[in-house]
N, C-alpha and C. Protein backbone atom coordinates (compact mmCIF):
# COMPACT_ATOMS: atom_id res chain seq x y z
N UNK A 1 0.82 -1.18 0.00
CA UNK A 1 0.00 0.00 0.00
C UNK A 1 0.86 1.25 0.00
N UNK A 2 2.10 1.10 0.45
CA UNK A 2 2.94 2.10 0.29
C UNK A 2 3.05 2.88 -0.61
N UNK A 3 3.75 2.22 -1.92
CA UNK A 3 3.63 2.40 -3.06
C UNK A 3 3.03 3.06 -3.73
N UNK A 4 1.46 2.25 -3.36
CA UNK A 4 0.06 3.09 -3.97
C UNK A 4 0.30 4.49 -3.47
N UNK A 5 0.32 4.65 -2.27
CA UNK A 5 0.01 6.31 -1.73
C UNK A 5 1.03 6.94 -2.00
N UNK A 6 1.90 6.35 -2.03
CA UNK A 6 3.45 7.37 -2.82
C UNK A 6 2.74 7.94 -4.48
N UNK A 7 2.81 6.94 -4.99
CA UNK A 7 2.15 7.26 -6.48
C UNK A 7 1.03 8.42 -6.73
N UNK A 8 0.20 8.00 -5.53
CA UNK A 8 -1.38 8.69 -5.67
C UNK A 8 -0.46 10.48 -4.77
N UNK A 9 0.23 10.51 -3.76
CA UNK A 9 1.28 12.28 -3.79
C UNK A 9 2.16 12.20 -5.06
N UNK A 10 2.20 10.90 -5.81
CA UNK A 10 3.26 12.40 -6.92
C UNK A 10 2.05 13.15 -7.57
N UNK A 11 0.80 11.74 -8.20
CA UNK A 11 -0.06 12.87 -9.19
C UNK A 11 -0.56 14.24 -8.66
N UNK A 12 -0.53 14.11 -7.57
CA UNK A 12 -0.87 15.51 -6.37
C UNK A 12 0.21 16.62 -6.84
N UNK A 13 1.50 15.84 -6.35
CA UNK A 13 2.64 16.98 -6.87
C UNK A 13 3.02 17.25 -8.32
N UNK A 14 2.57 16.59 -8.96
CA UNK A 14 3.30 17.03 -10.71
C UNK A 14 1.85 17.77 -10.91
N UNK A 15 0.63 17.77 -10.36
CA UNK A 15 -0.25 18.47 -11.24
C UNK A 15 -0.59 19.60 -10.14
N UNK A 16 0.21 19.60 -9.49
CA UNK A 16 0.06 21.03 -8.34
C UNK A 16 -1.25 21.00 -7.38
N UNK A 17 -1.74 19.93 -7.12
CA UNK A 17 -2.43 19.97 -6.09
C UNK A 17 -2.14 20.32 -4.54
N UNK A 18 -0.80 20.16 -4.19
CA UNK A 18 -0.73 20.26 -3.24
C UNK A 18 -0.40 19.50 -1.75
N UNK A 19 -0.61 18.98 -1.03
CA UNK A 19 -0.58 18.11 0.24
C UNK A 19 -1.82 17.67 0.56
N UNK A 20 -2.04 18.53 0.65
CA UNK A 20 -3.53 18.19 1.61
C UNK A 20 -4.59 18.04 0.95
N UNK A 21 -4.63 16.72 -0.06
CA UNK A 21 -5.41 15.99 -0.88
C UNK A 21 -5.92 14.98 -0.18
N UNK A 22 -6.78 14.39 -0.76
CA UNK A 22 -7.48 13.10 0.20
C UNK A 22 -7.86 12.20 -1.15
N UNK A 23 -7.75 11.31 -1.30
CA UNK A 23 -8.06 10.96 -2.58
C UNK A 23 -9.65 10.23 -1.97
N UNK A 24 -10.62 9.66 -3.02
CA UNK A 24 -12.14 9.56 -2.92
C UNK A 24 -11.99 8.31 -4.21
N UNK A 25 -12.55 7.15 -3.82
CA UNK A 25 -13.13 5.99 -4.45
C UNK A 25 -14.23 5.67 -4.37
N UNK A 26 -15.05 5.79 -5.24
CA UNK A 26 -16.59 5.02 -5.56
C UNK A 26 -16.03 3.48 -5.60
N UNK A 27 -17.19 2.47 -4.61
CA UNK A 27 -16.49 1.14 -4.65
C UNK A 27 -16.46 0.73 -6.10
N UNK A 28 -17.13 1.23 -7.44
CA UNK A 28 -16.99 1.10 -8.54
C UNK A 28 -15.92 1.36 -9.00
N UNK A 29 -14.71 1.93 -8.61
CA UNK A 29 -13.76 2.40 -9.03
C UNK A 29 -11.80 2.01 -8.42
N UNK A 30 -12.98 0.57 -7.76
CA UNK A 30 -11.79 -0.26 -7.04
C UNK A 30 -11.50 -1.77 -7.89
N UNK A 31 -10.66 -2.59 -7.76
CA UNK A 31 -10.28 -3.40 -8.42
C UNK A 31 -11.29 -4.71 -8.05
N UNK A 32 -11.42 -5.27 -8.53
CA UNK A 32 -12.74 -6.68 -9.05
C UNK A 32 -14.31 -6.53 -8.42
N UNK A 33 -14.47 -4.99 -8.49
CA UNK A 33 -15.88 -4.10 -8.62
C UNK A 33 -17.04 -4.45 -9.40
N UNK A 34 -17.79 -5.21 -9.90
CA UNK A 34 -18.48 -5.36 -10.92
C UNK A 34 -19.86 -4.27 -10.67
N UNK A 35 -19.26 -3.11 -9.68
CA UNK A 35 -20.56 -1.49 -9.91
C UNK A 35 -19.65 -0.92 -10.97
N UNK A 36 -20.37 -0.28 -11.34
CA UNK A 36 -20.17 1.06 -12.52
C UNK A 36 -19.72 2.10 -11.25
N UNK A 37 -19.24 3.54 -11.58
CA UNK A 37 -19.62 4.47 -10.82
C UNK A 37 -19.90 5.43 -11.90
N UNK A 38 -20.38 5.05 -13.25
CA UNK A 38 -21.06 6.03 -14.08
C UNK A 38 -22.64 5.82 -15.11
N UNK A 39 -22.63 6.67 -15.52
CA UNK A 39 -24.05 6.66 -15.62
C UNK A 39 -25.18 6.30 -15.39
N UNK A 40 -25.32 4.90 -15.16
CA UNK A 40 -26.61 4.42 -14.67
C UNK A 40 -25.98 3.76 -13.35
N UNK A 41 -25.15 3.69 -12.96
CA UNK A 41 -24.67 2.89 -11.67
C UNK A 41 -24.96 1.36 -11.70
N UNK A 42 -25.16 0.79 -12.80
CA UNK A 42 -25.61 -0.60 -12.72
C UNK A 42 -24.29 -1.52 -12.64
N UNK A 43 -24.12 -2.06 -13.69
CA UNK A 43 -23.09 -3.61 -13.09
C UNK A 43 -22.15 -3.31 -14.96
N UNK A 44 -20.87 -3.75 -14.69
CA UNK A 44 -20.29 -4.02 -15.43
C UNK A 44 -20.53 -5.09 -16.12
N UNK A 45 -20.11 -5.54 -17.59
CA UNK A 45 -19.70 -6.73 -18.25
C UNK A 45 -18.65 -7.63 -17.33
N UNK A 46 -17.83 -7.22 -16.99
CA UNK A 46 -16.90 -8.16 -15.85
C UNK A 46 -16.09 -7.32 -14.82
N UNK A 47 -15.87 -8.40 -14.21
CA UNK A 47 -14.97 -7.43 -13.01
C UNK A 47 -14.07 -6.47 -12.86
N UNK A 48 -13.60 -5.58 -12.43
CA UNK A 48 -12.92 -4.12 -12.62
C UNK A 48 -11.30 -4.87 -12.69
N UNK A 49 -10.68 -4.51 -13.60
CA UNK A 49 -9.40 -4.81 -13.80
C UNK A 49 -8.10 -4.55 -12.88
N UNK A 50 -8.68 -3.24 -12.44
CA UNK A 50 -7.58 -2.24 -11.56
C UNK A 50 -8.84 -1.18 -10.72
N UNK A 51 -7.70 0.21 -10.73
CA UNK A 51 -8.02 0.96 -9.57
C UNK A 51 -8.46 2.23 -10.45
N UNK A 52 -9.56 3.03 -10.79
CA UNK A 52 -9.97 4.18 -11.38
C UNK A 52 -9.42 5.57 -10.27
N UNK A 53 -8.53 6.38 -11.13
CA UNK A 53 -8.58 7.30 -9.97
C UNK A 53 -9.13 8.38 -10.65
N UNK A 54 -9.98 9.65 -10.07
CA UNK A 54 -10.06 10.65 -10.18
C UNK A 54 -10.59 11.42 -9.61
N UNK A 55 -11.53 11.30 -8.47
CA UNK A 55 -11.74 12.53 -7.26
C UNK A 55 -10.84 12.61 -5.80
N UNK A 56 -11.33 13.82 -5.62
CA UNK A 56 -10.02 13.82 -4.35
C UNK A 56 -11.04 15.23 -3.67
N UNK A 57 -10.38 15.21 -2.56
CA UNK A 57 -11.30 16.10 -1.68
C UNK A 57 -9.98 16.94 -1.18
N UNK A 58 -9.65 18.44 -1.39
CA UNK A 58 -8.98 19.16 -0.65
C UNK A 58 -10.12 19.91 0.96
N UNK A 59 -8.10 19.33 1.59
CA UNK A 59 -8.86 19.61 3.08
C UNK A 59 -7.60 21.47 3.36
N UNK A 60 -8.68 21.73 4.25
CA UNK A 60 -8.33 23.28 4.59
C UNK A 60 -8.05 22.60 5.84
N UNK A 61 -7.26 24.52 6.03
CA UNK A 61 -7.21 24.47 8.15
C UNK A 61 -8.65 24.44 8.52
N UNK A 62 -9.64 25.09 7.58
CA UNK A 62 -11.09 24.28 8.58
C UNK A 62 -11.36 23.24 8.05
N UNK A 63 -11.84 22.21 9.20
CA UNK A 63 -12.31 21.07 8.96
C UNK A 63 -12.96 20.81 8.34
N UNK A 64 -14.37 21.54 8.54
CA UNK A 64 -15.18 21.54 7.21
C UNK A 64 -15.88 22.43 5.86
N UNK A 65 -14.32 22.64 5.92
CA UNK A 65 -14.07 23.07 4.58
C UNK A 65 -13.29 22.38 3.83
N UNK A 66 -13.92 21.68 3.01
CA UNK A 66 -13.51 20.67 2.10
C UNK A 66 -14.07 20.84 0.43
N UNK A 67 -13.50 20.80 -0.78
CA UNK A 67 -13.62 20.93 -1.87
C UNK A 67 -13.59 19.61 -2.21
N UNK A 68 -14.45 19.19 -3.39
CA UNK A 68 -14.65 18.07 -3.91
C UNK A 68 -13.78 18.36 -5.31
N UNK A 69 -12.63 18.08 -5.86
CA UNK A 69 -11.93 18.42 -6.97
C UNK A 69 -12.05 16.37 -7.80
N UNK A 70 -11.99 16.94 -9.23
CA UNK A 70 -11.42 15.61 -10.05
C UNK A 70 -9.95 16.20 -11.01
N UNK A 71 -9.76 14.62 -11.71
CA UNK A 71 -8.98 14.80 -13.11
C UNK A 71 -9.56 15.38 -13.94
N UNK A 72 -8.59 16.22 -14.78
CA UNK A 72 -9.14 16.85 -15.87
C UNK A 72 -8.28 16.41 -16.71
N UNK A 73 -8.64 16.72 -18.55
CA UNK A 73 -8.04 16.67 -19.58
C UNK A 73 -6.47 17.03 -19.10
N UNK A 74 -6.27 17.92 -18.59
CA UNK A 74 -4.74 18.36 -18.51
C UNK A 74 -4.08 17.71 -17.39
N UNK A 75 -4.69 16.31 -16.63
CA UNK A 75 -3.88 16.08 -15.45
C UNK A 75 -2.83 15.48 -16.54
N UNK A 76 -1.30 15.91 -15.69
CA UNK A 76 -0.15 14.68 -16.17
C UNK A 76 0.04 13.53 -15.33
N UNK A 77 -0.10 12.20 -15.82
CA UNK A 77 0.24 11.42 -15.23
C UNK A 77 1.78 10.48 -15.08
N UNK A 78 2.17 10.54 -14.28
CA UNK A 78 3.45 10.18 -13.86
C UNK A 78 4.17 8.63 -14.05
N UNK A 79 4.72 7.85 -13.84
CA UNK A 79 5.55 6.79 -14.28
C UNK A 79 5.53 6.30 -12.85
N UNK A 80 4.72 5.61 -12.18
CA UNK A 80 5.16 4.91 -10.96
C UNK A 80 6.31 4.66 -10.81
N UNK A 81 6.85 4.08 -11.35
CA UNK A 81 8.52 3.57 -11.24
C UNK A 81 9.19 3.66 -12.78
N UNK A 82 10.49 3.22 -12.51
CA UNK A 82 11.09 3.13 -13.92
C UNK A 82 10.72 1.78 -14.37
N UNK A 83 10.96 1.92 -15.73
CA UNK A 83 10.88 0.82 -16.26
C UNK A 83 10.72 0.99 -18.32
N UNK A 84 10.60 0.04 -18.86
CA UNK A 84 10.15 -0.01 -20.17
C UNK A 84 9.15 -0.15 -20.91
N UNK A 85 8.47 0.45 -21.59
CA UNK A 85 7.32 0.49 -22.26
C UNK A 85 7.21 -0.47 -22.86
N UNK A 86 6.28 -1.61 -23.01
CA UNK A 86 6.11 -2.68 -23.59
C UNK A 86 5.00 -2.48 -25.05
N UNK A 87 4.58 -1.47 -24.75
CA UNK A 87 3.60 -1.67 -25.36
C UNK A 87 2.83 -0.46 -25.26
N UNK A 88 1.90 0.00 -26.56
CA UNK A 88 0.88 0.94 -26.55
C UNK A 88 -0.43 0.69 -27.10
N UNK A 89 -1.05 1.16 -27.01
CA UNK A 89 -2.66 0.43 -27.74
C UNK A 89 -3.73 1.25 -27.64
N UNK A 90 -4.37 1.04 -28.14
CA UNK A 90 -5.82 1.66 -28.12
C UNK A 90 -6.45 1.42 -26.88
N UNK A 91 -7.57 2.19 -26.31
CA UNK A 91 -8.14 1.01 -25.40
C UNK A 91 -9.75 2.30 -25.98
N UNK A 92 -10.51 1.58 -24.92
CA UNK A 92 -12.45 2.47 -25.21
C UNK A 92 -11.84 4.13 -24.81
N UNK A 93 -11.34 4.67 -24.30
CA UNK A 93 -10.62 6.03 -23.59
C UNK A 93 -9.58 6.47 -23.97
N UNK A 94 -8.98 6.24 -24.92
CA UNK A 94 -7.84 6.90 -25.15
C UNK A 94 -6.74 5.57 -25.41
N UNK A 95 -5.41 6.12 -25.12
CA UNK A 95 -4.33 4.76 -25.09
C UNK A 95 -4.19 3.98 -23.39
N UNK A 96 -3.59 2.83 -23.96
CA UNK A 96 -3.29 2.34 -22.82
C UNK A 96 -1.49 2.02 -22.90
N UNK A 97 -0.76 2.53 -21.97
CA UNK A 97 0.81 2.00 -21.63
C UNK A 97 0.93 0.82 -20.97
N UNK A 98 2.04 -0.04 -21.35
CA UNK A 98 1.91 -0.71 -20.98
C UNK A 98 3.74 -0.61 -20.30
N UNK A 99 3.86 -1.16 -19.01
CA UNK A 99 5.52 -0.69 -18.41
C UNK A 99 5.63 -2.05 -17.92
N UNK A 100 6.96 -2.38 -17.68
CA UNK A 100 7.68 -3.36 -16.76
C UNK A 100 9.03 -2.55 -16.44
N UNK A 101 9.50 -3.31 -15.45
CA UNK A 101 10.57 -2.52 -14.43
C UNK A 101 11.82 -3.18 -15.42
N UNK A 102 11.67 -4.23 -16.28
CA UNK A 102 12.53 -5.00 -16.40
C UNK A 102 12.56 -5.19 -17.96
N UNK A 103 13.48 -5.46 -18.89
CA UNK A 103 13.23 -5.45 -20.55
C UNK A 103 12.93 -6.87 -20.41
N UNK A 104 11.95 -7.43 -21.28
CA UNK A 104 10.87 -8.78 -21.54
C UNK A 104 11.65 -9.19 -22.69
N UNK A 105 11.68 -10.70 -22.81
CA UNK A 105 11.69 -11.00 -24.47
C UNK A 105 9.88 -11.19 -24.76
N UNK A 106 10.51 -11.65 -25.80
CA UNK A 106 8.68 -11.10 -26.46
C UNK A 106 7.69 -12.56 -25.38
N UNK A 107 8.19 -13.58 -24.85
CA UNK A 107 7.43 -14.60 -24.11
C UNK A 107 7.62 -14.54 -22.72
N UNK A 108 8.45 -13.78 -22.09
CA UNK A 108 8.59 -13.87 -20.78
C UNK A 108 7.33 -13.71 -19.99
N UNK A 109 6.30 -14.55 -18.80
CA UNK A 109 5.63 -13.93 -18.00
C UNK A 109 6.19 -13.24 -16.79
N UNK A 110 6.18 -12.18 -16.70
CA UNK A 110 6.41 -11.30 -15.64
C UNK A 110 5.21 -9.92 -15.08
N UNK A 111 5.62 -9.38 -14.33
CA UNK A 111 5.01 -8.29 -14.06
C UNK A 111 5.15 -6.90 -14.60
N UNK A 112 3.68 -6.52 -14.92
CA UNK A 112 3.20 -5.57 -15.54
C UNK A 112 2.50 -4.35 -15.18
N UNK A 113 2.67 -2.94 -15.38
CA UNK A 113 1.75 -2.27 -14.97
C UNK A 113 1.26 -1.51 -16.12
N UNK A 114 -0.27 -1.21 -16.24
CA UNK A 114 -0.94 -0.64 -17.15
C UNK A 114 -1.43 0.44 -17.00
N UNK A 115 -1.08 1.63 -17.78
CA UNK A 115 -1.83 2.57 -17.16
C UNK A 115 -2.95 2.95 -18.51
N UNK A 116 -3.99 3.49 -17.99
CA UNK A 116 -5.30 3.72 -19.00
C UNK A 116 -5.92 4.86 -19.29
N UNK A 117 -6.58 4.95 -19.78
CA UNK A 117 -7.38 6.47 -20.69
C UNK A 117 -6.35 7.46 -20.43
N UNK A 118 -5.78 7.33 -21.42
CA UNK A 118 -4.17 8.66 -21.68
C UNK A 118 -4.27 8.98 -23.25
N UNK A 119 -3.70 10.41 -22.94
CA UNK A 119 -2.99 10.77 -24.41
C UNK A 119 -1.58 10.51 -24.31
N UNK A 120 -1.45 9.62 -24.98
CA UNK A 120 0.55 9.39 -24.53
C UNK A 120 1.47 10.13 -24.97
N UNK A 121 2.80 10.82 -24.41
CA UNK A 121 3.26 11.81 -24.99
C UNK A 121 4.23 11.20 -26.50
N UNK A 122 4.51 12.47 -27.08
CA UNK A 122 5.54 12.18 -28.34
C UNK A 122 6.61 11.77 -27.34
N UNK A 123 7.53 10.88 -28.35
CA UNK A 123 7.96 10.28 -27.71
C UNK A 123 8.17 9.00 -26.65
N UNK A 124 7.25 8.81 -26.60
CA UNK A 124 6.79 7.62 -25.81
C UNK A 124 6.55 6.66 -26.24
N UNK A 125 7.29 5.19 -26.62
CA UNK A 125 7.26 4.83 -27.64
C UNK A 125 7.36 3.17 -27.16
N UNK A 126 7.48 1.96 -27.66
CA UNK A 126 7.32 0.89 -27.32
C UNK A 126 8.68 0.12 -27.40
N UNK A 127 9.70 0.25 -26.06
CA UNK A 127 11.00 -0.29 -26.18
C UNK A 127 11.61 1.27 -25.41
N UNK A 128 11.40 2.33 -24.96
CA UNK A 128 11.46 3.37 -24.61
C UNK A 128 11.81 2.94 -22.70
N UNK A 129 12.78 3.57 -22.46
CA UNK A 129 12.91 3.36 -20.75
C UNK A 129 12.37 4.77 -20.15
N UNK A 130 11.52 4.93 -19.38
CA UNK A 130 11.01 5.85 -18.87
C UNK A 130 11.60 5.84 -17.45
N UNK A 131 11.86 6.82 -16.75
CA UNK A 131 12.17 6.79 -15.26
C UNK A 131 11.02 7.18 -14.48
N UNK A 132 11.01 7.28 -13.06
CA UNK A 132 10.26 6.94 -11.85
C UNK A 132 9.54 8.53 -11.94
N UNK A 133 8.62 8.71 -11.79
CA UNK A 133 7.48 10.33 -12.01
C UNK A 133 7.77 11.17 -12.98
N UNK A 134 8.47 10.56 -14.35
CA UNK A 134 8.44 11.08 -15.92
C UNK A 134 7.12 11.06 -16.42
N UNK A 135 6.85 11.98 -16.91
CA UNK A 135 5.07 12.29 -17.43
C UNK A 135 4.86 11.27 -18.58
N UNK A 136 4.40 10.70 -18.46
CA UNK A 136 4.06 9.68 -19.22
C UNK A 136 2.92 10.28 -21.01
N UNK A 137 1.82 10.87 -20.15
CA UNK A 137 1.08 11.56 -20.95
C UNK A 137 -0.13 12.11 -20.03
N UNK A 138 -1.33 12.36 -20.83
CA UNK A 138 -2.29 13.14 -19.97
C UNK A 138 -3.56 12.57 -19.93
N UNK A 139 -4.74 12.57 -18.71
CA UNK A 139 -5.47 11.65 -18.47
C UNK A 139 -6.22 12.13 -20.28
N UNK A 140 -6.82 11.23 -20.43
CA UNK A 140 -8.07 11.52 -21.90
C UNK A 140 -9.50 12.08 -21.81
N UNK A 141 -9.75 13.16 -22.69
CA UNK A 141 -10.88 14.04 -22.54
C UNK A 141 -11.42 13.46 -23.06
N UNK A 142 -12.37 13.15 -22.20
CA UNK A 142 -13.91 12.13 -22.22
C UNK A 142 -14.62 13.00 -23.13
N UNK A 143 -14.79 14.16 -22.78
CA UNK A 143 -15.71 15.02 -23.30
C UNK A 143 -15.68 14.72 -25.06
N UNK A 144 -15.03 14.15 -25.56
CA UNK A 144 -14.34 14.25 -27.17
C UNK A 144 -15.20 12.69 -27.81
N UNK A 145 -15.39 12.15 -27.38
CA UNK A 145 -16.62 10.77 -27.20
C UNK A 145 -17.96 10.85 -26.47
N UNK A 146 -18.81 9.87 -26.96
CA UNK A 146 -19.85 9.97 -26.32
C UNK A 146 -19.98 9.36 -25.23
N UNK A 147 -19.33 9.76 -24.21
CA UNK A 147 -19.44 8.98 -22.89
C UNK A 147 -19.93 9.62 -21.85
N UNK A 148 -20.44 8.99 -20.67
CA UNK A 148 -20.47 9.69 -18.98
C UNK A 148 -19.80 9.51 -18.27
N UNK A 149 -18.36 9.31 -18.34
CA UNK A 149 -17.35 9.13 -17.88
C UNK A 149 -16.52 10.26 -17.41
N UNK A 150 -16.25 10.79 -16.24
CA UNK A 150 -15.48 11.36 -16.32
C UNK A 150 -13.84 11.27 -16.59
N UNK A 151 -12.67 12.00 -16.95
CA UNK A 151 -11.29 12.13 -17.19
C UNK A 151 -10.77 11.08 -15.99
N UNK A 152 -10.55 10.07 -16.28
CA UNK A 152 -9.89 9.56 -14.77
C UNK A 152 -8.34 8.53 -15.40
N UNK A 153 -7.75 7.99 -14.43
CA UNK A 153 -6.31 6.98 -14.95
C UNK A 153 -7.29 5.75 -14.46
N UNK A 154 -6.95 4.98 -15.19
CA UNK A 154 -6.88 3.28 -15.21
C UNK A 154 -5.12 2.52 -14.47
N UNK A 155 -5.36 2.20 -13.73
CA UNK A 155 -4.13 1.55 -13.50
C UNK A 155 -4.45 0.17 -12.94
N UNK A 156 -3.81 -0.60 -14.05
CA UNK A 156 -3.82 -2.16 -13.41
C UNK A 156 -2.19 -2.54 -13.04
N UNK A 157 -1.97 -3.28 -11.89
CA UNK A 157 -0.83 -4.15 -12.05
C UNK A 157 -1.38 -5.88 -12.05
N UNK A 158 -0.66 -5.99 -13.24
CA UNK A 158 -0.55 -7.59 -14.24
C UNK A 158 0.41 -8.61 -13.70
N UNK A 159 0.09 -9.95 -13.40
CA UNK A 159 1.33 -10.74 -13.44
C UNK A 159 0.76 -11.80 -14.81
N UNK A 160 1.97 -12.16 -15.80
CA UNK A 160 1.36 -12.65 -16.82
C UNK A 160 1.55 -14.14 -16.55
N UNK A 161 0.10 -14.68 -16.88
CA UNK A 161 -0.02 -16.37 -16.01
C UNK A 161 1.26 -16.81 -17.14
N UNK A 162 1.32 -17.02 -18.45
CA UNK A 162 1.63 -17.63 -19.82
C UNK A 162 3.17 -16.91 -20.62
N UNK A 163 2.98 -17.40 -21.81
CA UNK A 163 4.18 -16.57 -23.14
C UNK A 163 2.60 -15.98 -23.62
N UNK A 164 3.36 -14.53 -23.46
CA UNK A 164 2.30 -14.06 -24.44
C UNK A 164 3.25 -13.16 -25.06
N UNK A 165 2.67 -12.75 -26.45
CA UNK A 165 3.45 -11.78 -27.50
C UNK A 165 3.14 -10.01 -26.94
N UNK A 166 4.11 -9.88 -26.95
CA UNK A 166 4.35 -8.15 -26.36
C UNK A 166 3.16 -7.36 -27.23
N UNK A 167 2.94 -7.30 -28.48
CA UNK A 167 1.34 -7.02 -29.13
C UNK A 167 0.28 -7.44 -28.64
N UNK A 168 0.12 -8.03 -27.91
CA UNK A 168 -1.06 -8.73 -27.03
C UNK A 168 -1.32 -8.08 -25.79
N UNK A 169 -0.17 -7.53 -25.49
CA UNK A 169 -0.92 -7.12 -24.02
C UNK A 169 -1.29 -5.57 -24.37
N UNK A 170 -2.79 -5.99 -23.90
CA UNK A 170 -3.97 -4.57 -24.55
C UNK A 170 -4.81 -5.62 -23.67
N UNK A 171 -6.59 -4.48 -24.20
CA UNK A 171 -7.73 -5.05 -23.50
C UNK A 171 -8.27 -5.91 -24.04
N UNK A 172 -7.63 -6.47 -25.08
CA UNK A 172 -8.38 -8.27 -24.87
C UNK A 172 -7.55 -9.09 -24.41
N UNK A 173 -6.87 -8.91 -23.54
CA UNK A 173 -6.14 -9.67 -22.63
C UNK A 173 -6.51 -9.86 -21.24
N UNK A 174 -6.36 -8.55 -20.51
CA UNK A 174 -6.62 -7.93 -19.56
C UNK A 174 -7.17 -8.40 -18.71
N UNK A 175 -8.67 -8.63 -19.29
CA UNK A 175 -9.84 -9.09 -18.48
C UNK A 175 -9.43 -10.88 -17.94
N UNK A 176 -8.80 -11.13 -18.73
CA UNK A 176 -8.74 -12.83 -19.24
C UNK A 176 -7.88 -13.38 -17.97
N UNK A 177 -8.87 -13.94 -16.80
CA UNK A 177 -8.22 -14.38 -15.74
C UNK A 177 -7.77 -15.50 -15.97
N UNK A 178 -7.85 -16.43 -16.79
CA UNK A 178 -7.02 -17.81 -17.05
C UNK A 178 -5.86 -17.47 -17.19
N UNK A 179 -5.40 -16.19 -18.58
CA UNK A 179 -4.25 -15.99 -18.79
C UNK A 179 -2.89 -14.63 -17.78
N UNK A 180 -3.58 -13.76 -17.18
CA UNK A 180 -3.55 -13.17 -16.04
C UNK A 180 -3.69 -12.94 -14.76
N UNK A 181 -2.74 -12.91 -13.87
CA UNK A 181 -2.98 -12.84 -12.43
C UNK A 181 -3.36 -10.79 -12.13
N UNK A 182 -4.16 -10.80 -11.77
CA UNK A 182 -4.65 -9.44 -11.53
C UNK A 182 -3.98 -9.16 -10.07
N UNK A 183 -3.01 -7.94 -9.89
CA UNK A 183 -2.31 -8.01 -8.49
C UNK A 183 -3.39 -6.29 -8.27
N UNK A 184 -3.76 -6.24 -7.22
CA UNK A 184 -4.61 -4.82 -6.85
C UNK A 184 -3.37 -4.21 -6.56
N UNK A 185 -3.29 -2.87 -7.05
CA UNK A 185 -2.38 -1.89 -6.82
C UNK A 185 -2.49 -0.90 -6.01
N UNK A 186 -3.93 -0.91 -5.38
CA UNK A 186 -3.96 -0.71 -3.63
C UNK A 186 -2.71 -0.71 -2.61
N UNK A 187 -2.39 -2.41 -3.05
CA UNK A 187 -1.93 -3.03 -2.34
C UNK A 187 -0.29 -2.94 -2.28
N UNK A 188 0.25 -2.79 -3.58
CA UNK A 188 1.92 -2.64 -3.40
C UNK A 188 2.42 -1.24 -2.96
């Protein structure tokens, strides 16, 4: 859980929020969730992959004074750790990155982290070493599709059950618990 809350103060600090953030999860927006936390609030097609972030509550010196803030089009999102880009892809929101700490041959199963609904920056490229809170790219403006979604990051961490081909890991993989161990990123 460390980890997680380290990660969840950099996006605080690279997009100037500040300290005294609180971050806010709809249980829809936690990892193997099958709620929505948009539009109709009903039930997903399958279980939540990862962790949705995007509201946060700034706290004042008064207590209750509290602001309800989200992601916007312009949040930058940061590089949890270093590592190498495996991969880029489409996903329903924008692109999805795909990182490991470690260079893969194209069959190795190892561990993966995904991050989701981004504009990925130039430069950012597939075989590319990125270091530890390098802007990766920027959450994706929902507003530009027909969705009720608000701007938020997708982040899954992956352990890959199999050999799978470095073009493969995208969202028809993802979901696929035979071939994936889903690790909650809560949790590291």
């Amino acid at each position: 859980m460390i980890k997680f809350k380290r990660y969840l103060s950099a996006i605080a600090r690279v997009n100037g929020l500040g300290d005294n953030i609180e971050w806010l999860f709809y249980p829809g927006m936690l990892q193997d969730s099958w709620g929505k936390w948009w539009d109709d609030f009903g039930l997903r097609h399958a279980a939540h992959e990862g962790v949705d972030i995007c509201f946060f509550r700034t706290r004042t010196e008064k207590a209750l004074d509290k602001t309800i803030g989200r992601l916007d089009k312009n949040t930058d999102v940061p590089a949890m750790d270093k590592g190498i880009v495996l991969n880029i892809a489409d996903d329903f929101l924008g692109q999805t990155l795909v990182l490991a700490r470690e260079k893969l041959d194209d069959f190795s199963p190892k561990l993966i982290f995904v991050y989701s609904h981004l504009e990925i920056n130039k430069g950012i490229v597939p075989g590319c070493r990125v270091e530890k809170e390098q802007i990766i790219g920027q959450v994706f403006d929902t507003s530009r599709i027909p969705s009720k979604l608000f701007p938020h990051l997708h982040l899954s961490c992956i352990e890959l059950r199999g050999k799978t081909p470095l073009e493969n890991l995208n969202w028809d993989l993802f979901p696929d618990r035979e071939k994936v161990n889903l690790i909650n990123p809560v949790f590291i």
